[in-house]
PDB file of N, CA and C in Angstrom:
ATOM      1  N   UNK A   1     -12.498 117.330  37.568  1.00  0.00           N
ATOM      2  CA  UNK A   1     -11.809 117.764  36.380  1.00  0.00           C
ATOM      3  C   UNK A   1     -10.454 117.054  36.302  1.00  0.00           C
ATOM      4  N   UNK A   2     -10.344 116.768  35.442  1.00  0.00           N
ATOM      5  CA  UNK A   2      -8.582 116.110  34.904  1.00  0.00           C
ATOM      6  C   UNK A   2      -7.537 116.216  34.114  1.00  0.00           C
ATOM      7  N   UNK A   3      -6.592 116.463  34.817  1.00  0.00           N
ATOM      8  CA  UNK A   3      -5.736 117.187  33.754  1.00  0.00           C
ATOM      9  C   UNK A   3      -4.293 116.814  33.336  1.00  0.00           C
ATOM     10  N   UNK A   4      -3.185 117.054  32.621  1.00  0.00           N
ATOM     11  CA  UNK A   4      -2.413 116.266  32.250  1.00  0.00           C
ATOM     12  C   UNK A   4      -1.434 115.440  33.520  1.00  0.00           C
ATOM     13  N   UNK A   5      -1.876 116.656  34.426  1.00  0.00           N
ATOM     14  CA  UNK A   5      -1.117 116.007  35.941  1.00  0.00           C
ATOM     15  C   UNK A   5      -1.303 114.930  36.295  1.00  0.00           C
ATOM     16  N   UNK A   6      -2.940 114.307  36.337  1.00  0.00           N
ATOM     17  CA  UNK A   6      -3.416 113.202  36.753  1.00  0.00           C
ATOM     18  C   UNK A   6      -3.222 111.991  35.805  1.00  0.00           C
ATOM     19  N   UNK A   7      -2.078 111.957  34.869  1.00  0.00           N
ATOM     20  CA  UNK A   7      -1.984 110.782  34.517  1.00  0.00           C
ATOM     21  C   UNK A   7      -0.538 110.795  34.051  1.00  0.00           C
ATOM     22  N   UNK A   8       0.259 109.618  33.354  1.00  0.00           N
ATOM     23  CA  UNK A   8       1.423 109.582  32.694  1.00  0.00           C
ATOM     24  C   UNK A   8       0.828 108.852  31.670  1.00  0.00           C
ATOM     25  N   UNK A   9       0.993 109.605  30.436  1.00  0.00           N
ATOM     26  CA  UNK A   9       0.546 109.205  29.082  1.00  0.00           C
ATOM     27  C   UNK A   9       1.479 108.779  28.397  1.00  0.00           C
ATOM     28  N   UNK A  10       1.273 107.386  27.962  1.00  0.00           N
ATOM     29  CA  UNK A  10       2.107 106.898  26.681  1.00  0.00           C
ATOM     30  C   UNK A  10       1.969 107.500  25.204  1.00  0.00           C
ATOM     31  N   UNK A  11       2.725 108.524  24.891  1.00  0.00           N
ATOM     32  CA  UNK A  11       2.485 109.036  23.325  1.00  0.00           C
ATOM     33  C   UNK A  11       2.503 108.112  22.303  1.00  0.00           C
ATOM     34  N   UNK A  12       3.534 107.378  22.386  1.00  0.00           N
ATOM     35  CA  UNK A  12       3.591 106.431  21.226  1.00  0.00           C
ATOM     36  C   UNK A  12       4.700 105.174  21.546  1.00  0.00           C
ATOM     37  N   UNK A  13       4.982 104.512  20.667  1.00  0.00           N
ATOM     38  CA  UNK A  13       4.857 102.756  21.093  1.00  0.00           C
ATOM     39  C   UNK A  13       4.160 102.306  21.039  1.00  0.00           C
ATOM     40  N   UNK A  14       4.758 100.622  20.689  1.00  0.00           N
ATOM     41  CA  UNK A  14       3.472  99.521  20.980  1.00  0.00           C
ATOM     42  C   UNK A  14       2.866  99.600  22.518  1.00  0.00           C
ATOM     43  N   UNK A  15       1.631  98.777  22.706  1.00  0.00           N
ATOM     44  CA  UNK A  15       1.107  98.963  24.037  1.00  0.00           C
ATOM     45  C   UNK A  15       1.792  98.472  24.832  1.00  0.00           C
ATOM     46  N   UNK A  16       1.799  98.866  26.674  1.00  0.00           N
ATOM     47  CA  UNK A  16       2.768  98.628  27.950  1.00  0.00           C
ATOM     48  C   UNK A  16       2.726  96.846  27.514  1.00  0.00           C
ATOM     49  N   UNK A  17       3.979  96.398  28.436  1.00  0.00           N
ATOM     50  CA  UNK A  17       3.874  94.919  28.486  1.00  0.00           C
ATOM     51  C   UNK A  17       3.234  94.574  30.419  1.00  0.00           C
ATOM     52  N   UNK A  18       2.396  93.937  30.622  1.00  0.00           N
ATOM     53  CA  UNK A  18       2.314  94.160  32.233  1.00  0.00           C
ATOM     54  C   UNK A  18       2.554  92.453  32.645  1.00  0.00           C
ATOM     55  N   UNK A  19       3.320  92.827  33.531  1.00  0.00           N
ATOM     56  CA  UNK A  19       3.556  91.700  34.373  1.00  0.00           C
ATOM     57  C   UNK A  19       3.348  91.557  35.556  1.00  0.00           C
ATOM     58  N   UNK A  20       2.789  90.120  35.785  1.00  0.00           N
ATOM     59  CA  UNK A  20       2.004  90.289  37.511  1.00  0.00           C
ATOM     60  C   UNK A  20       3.305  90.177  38.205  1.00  0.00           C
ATOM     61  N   UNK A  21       2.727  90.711  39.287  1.00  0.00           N
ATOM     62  CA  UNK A  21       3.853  91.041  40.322  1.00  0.00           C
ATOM     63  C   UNK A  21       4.064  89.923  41.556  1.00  0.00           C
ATOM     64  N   UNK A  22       4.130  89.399  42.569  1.00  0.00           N
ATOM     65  CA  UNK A  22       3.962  88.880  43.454  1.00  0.00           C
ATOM     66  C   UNK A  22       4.907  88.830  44.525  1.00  0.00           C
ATOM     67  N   UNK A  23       5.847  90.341  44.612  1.00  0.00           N
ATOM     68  CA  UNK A  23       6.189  91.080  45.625  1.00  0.00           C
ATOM     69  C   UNK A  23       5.893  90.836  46.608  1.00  0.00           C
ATOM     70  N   UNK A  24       6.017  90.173  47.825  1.00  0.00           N
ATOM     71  CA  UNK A  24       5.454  90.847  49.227  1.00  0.00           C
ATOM     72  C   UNK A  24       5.467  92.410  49.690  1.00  0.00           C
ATOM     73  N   UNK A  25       5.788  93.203  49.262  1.00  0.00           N
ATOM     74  CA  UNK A  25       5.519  94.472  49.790  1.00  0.00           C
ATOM     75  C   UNK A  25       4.496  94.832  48.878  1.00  0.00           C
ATOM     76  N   UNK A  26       4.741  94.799  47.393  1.00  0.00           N
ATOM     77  CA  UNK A  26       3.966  94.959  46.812  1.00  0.00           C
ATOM     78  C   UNK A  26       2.324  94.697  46.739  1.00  0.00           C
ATOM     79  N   UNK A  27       2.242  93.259  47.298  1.00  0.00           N
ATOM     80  CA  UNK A  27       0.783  92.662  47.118  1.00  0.00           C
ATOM     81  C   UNK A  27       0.130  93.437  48.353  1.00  0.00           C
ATOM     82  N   UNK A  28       0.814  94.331  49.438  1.00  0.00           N
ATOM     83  CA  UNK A  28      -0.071  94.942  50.344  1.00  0.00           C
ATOM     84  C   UNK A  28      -1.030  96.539  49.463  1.00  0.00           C
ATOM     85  N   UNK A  29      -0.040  96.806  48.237  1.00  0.00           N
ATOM     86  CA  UNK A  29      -0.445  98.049  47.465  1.00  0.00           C
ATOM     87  C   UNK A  29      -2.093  97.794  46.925  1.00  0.00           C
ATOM     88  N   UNK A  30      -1.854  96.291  46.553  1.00  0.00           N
ATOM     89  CA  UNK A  30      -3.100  96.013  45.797  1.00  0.00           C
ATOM     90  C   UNK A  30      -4.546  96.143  46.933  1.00  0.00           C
ATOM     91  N   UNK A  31      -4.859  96.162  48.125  1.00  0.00           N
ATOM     92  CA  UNK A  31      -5.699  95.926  48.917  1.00  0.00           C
ATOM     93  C   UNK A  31      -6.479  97.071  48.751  1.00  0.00           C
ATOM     94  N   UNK A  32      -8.290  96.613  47.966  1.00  0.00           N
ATOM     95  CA  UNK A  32      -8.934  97.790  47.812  1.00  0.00           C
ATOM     96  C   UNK A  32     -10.254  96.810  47.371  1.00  0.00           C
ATOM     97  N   UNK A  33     -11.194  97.439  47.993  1.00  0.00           N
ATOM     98  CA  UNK A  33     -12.908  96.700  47.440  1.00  0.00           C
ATOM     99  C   UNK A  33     -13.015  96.424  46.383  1.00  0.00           C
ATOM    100  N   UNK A  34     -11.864  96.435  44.892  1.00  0.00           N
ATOM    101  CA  UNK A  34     -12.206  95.921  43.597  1.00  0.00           C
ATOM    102  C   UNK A  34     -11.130  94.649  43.551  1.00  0.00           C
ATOM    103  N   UNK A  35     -12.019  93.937  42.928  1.00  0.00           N
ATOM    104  CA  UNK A  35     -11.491  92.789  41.988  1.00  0.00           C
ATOM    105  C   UNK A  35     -10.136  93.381  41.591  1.00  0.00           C
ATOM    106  N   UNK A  36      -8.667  93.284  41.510  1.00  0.00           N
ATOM    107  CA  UNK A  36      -7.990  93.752  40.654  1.00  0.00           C
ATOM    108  C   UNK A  36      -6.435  92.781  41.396  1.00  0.00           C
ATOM    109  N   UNK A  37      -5.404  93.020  40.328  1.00  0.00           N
ATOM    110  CA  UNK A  37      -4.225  92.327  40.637  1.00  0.00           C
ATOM    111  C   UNK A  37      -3.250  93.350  40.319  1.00  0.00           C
ATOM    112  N   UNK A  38      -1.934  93.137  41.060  1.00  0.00           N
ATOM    113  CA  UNK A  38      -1.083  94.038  40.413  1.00  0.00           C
ATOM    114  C   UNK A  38      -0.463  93.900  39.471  1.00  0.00           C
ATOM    115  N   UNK A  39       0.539  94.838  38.672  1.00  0.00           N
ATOM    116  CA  UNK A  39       1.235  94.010  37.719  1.00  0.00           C
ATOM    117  C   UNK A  39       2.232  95.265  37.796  1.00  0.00           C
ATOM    118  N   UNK A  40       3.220  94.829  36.807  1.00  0.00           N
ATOM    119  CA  UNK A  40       4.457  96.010  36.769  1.00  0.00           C
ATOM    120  C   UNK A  40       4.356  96.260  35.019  1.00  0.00           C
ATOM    121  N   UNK A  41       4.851  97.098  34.496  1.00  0.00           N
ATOM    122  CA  UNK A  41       5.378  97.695  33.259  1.00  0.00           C
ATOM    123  C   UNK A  41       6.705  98.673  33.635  1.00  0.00           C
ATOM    124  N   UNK A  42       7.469  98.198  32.488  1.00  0.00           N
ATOM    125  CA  UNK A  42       8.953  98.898  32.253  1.00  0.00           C
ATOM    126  C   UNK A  42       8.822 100.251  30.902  1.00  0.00           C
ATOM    127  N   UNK A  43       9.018 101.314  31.282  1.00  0.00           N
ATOM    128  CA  UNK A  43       8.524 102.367  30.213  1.00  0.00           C
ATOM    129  C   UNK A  43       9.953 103.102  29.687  1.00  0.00           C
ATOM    130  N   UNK A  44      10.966 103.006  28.831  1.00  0.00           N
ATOM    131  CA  UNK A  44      11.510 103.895  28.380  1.00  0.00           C
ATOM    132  C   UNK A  44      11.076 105.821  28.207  1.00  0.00           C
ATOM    133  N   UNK A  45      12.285 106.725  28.954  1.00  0.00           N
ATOM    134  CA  UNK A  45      11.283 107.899  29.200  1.00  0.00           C
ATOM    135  C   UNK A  45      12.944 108.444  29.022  1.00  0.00           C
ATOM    136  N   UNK A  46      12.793 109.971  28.947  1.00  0.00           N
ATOM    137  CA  UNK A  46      14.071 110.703  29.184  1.00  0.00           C
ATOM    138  C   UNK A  46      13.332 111.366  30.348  1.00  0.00           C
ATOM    139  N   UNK A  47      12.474 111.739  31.073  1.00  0.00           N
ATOM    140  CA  UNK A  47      12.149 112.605  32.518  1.00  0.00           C
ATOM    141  C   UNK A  47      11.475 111.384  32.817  1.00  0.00           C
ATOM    142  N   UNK A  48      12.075 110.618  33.682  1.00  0.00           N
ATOM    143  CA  UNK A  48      11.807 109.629  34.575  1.00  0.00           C
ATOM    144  C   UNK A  48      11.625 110.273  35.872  1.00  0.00           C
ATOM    145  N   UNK A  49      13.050 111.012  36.650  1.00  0.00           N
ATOM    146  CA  UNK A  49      12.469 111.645  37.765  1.00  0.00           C
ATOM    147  C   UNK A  49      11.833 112.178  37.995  1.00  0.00           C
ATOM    148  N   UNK A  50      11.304 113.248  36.823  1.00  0.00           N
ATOM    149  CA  UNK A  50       9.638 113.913  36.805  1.00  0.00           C
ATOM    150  C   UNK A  50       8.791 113.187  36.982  1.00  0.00           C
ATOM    151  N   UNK A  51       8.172 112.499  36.266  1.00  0.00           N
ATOM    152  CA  UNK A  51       7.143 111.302  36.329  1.00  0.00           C
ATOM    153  C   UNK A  51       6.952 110.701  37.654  1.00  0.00           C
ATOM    154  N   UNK A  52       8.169 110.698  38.189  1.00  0.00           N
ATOM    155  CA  UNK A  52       8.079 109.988  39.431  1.00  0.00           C
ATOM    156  C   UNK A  52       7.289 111.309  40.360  1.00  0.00           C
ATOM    157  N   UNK A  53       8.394 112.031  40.551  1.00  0.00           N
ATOM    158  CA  UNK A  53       7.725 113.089  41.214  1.00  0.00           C
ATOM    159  C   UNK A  53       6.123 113.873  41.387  1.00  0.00           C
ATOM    160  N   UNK A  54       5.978 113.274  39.450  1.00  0.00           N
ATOM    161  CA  UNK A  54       4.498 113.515  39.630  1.00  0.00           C
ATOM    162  C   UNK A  54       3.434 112.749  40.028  1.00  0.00           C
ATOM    163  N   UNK A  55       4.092 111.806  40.449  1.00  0.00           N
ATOM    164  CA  UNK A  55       3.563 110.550  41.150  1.00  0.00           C
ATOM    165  C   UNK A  55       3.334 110.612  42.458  1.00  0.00           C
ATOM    166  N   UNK A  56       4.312 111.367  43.199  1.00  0.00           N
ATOM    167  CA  UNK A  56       4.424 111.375  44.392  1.00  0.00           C
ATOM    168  C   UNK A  56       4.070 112.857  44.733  1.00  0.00           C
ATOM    169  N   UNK A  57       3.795 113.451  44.018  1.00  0.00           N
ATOM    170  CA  UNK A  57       3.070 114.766  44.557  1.00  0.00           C
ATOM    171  C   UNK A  57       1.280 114.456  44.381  1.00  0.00           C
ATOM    172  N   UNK A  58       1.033 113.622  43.433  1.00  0.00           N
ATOM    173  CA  UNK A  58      -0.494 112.923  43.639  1.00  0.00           C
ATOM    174  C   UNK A  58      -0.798 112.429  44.820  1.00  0.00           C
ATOM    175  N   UNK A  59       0.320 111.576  45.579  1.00  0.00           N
ATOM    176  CA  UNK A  59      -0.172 111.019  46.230  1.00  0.00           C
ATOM    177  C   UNK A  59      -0.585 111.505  47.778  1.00  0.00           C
ATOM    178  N   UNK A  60       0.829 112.346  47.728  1.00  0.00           N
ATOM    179  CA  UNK A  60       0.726 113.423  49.194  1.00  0.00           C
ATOM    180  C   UNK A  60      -0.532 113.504  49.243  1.00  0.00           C
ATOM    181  N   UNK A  61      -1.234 114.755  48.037  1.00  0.00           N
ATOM    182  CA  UNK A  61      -2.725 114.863  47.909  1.00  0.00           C
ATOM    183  C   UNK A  61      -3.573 113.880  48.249  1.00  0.00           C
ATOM    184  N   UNK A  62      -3.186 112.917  48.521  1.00  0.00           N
ATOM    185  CA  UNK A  62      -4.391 112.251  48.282  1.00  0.00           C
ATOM    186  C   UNK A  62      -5.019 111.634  46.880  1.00  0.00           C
ATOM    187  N   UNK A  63      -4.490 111.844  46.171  1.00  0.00           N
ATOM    188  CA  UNK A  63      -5.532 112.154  44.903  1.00  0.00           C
ATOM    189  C   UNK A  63      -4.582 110.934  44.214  1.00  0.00           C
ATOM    190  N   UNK A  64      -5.286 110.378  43.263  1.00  0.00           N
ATOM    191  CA  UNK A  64      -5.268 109.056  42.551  1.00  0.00           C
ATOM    192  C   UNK A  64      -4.306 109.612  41.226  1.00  0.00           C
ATOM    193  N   UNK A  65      -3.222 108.758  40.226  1.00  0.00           N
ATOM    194  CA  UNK A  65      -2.661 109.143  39.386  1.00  0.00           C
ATOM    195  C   UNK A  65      -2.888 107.750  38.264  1.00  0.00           C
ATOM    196  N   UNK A  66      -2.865 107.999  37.204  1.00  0.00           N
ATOM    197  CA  UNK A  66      -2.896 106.659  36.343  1.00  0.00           C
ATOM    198  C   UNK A  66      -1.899 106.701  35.180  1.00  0.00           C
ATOM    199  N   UNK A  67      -1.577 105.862  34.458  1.00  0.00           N
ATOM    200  CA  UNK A  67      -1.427 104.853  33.313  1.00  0.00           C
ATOM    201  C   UNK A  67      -2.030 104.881  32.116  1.00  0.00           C
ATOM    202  N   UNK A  68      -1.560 106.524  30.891  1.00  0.00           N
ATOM    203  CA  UNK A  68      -3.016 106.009  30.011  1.00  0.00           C
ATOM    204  C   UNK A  68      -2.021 105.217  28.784  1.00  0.00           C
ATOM    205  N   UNK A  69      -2.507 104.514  28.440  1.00  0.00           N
ATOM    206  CA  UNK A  69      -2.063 104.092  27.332  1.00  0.00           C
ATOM    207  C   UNK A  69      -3.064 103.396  26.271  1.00  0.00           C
ATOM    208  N   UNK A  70      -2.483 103.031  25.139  1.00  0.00           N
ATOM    209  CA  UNK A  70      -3.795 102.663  24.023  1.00  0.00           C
ATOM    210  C   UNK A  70      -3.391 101.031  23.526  1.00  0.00           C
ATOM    211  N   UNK A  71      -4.766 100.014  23.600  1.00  0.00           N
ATOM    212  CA  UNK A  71      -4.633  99.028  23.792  1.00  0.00           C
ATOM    213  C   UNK A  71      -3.602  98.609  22.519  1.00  0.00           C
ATOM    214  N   UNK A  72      -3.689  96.925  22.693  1.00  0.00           N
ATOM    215  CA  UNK A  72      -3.503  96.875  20.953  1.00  0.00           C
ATOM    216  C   UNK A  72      -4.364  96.634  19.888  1.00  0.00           C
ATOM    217  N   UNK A  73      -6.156  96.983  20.479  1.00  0.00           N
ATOM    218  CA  UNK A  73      -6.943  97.092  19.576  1.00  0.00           C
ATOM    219  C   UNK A  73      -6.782  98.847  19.258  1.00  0.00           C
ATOM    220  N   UNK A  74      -6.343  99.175  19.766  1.00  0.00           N
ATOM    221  CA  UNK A  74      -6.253 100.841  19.485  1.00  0.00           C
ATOM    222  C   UNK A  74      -7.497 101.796  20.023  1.00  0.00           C
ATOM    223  N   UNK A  75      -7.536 100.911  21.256  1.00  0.00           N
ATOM    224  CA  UNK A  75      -8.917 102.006  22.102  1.00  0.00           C
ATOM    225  C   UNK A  75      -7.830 102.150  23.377  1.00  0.00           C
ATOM    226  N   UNK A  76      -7.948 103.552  23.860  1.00  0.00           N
ATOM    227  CA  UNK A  76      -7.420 103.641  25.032  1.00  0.00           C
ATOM    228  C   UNK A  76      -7.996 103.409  26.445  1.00  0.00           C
ATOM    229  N   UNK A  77      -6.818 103.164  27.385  1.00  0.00           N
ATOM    230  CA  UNK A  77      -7.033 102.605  28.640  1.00  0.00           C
ATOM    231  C   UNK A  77      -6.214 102.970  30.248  1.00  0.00           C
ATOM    232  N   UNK A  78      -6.766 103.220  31.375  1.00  0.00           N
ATOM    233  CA  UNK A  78      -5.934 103.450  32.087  1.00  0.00           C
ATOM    234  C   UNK A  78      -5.719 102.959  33.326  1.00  0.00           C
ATOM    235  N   UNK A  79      -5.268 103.044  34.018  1.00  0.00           N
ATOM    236  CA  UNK A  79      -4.550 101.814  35.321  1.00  0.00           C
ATOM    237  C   UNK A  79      -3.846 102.470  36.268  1.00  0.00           C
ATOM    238  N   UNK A  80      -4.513 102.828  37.224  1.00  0.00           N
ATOM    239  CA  UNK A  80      -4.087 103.036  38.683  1.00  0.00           C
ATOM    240  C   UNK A  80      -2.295 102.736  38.796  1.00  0.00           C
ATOM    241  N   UNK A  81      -1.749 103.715  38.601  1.00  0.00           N
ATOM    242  CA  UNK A  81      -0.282 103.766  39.629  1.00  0.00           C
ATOM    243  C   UNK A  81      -0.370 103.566  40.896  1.00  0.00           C
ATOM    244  N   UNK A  82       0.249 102.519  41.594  1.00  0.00           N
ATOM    245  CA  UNK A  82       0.090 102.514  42.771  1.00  0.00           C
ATOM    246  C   UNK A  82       1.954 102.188  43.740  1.00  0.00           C
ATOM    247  N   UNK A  83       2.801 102.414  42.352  1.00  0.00           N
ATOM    248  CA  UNK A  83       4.060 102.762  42.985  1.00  0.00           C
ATOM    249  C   UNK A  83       4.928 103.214  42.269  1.00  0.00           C
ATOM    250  N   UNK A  84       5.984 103.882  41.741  1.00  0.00           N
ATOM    251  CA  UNK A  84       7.106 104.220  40.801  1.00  0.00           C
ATOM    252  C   UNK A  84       8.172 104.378  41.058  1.00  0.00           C
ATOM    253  N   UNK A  85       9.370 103.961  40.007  1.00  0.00           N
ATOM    254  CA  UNK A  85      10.410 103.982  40.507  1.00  0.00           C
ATOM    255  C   UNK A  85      10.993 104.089  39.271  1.00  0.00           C
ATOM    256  N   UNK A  86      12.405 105.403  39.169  1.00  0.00           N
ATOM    257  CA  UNK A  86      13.084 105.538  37.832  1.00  0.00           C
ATOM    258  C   UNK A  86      14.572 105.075  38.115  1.00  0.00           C
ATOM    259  N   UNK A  87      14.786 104.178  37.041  1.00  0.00           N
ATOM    260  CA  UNK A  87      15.911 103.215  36.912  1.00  0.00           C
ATOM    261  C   UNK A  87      17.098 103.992  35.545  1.00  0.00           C
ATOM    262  N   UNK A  88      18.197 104.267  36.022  1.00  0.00           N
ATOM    263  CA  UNK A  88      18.677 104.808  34.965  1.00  0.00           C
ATOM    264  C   UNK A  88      19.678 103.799  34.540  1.00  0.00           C
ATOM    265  N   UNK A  89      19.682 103.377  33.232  1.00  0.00           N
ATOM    266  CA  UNK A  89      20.577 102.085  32.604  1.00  0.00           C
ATOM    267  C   UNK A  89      21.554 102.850  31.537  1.00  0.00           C
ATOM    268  N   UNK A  90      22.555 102.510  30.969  1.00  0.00           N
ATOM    269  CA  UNK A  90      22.929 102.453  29.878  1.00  0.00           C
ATOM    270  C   UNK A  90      22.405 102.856  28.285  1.00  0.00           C
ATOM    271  N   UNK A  91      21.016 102.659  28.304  1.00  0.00           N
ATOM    272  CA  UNK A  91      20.139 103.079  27.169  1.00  0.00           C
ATOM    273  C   UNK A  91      19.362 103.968  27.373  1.00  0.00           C
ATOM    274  N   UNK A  92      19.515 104.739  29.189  1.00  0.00           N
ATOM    275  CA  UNK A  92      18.525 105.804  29.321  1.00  0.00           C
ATOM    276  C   UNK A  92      18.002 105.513  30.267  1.00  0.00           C
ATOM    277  N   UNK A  93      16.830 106.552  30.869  1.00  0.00           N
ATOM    278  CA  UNK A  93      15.996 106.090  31.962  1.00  0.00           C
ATOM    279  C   UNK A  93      14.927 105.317  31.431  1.00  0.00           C
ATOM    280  N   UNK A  94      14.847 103.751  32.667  1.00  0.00           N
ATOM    281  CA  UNK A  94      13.152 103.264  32.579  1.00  0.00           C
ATOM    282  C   UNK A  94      12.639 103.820  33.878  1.00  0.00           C
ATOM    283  N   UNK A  95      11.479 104.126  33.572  1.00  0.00           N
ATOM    284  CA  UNK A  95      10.111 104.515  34.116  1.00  0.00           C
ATOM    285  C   UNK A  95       9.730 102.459  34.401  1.00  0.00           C
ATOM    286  N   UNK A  96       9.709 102.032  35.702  1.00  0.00           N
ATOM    287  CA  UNK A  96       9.296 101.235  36.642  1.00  0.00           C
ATOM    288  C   UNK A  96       7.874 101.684  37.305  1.00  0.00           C
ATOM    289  N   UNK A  97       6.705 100.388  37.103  1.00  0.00           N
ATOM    290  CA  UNK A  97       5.477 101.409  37.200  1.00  0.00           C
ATOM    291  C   UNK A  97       4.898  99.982  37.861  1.00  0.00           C
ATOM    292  N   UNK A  98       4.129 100.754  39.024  1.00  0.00           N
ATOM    293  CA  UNK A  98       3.230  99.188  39.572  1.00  0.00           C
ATOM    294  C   UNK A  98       1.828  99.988  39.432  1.00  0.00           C
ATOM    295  N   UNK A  99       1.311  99.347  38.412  1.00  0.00           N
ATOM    296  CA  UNK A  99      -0.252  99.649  38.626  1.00  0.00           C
ATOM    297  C   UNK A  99      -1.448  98.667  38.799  1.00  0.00           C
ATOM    298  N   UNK A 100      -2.139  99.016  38.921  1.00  0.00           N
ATOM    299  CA  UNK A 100      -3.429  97.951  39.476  1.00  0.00           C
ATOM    300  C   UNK A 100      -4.420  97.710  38.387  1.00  0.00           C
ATOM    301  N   UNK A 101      -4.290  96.629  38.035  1.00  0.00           N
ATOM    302  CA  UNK A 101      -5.373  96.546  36.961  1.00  0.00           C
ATOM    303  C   UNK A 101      -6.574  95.818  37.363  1.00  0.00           C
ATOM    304  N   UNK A 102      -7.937  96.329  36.980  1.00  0.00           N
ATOM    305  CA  UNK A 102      -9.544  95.994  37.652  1.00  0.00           C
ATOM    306  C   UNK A 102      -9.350  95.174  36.262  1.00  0.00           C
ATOM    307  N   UNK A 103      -9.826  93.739  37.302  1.00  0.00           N
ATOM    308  CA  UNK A 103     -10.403  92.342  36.143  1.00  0.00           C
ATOM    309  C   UNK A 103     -11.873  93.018  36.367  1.00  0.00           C
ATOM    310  N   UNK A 104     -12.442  92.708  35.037  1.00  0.00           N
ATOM    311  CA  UNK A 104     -13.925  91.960  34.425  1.00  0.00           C
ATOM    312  C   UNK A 104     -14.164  90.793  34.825  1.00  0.00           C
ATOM    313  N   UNK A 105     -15.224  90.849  36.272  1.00  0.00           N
ATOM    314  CA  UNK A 105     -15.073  89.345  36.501  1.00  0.00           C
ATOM    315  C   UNK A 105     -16.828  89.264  35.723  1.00  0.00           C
ATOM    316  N   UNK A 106     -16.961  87.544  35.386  1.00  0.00           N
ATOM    317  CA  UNK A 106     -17.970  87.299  34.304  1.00  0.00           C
ATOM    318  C   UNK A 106     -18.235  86.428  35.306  1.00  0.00           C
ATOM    319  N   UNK A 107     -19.607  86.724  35.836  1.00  0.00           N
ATOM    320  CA  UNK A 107     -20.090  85.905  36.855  1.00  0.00           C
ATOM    321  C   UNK A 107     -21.415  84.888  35.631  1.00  0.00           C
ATOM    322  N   UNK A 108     -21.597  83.536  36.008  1.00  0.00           N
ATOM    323  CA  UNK A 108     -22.713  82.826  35.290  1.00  0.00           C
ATOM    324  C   UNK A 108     -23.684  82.813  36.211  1.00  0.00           C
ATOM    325  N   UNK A 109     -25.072  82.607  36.060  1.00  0.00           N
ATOM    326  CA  UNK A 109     -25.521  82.059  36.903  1.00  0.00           C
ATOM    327  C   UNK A 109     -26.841  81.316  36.160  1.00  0.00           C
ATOM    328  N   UNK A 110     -26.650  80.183  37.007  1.00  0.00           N
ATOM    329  CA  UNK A 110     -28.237  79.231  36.912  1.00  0.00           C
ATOM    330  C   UNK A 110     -27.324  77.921  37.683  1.00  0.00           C
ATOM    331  N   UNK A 111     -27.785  77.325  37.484  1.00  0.00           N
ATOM    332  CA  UNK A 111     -27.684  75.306  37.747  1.00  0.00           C
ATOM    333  C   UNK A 111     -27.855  74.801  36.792  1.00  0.00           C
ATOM    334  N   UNK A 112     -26.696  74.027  36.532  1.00  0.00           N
ATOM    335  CA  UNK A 112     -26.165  72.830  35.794  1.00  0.00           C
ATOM    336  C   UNK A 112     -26.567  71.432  36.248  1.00  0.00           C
ATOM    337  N   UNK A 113     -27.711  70.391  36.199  1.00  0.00           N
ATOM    338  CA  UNK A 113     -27.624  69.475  36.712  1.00  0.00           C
ATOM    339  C   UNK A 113     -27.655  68.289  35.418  1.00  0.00           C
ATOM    340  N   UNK A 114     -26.410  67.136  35.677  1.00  0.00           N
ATOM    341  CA  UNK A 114     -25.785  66.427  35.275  1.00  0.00           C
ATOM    342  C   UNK A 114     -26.957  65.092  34.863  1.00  0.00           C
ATOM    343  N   UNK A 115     -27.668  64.994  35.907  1.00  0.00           N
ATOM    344  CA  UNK A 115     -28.785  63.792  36.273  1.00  0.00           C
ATOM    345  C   UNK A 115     -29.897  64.160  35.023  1.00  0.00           C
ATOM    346  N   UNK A 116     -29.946  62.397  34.594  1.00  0.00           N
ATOM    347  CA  UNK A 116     -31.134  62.229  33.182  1.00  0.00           C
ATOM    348  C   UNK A 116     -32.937  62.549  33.600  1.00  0.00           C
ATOM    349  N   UNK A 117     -32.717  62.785  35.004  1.00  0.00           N
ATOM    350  CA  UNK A 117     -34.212  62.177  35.176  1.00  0.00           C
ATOM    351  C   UNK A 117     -35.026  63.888  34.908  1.00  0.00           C
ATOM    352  N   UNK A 118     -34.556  64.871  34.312  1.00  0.00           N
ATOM    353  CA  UNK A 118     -35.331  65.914  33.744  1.00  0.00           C
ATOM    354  C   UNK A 118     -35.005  66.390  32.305  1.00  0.00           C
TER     355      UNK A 118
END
């Protein structure tokens, strides 16, 4: 069952911007049997330290937290948190988010051969 705990939902805005990461501490977060890379997003929030917290009370558990947000085709989508951190600036708190995003890998298969003689 899932409930508003298990995720941090983007209400509204354009969709997250994600940027790959290539951290050394970070790239140890990503290590897991799926295809996937990390990336970061910067989230404007007024309860940043909540968010965080609810991040880190997922994790004690055990239990997995995500990222929902809605593409910019306007279907929604969500993405493994796998670190957080709230930054308070001048314009407010950002919500700092490392989540893991699973590629679609598109495997081909047959043989391609180049040679006239078939």
């Amino acid at each position: 069952m899932t409930t508003y705990e298990d995720r941090i939902t983007i209400v509204e805005g354009p969709p997250p911007t994600f940027e790959p990461v290539g951290d050394a501490w970070a790239l140890g977060l990503s290590e897991s049997p799926n295809m996937s890379k990390l990336a970061i997003t910067r989230l404007r929030t007024f309860n940043g330290n909540a968010l965080v917290e609810r991040c880190q009370r997922a994790w004690r558990q055990k239990l997995p937290i995500f990222l929902e947000y809605r593409q910019s085709d306007g279907l929604r989508n969500q993405a493994p948190i796998v670190a957080a951190r709230n930054v308070e600036t001048q314009e407010g708190h950002v919500l700092l988010l490392w989540v893991r995003m699973v590629e679609e890998v598109e495997l081909e298969v047959g043989y391609e051969d180049d040679s006239p003689e078939e």
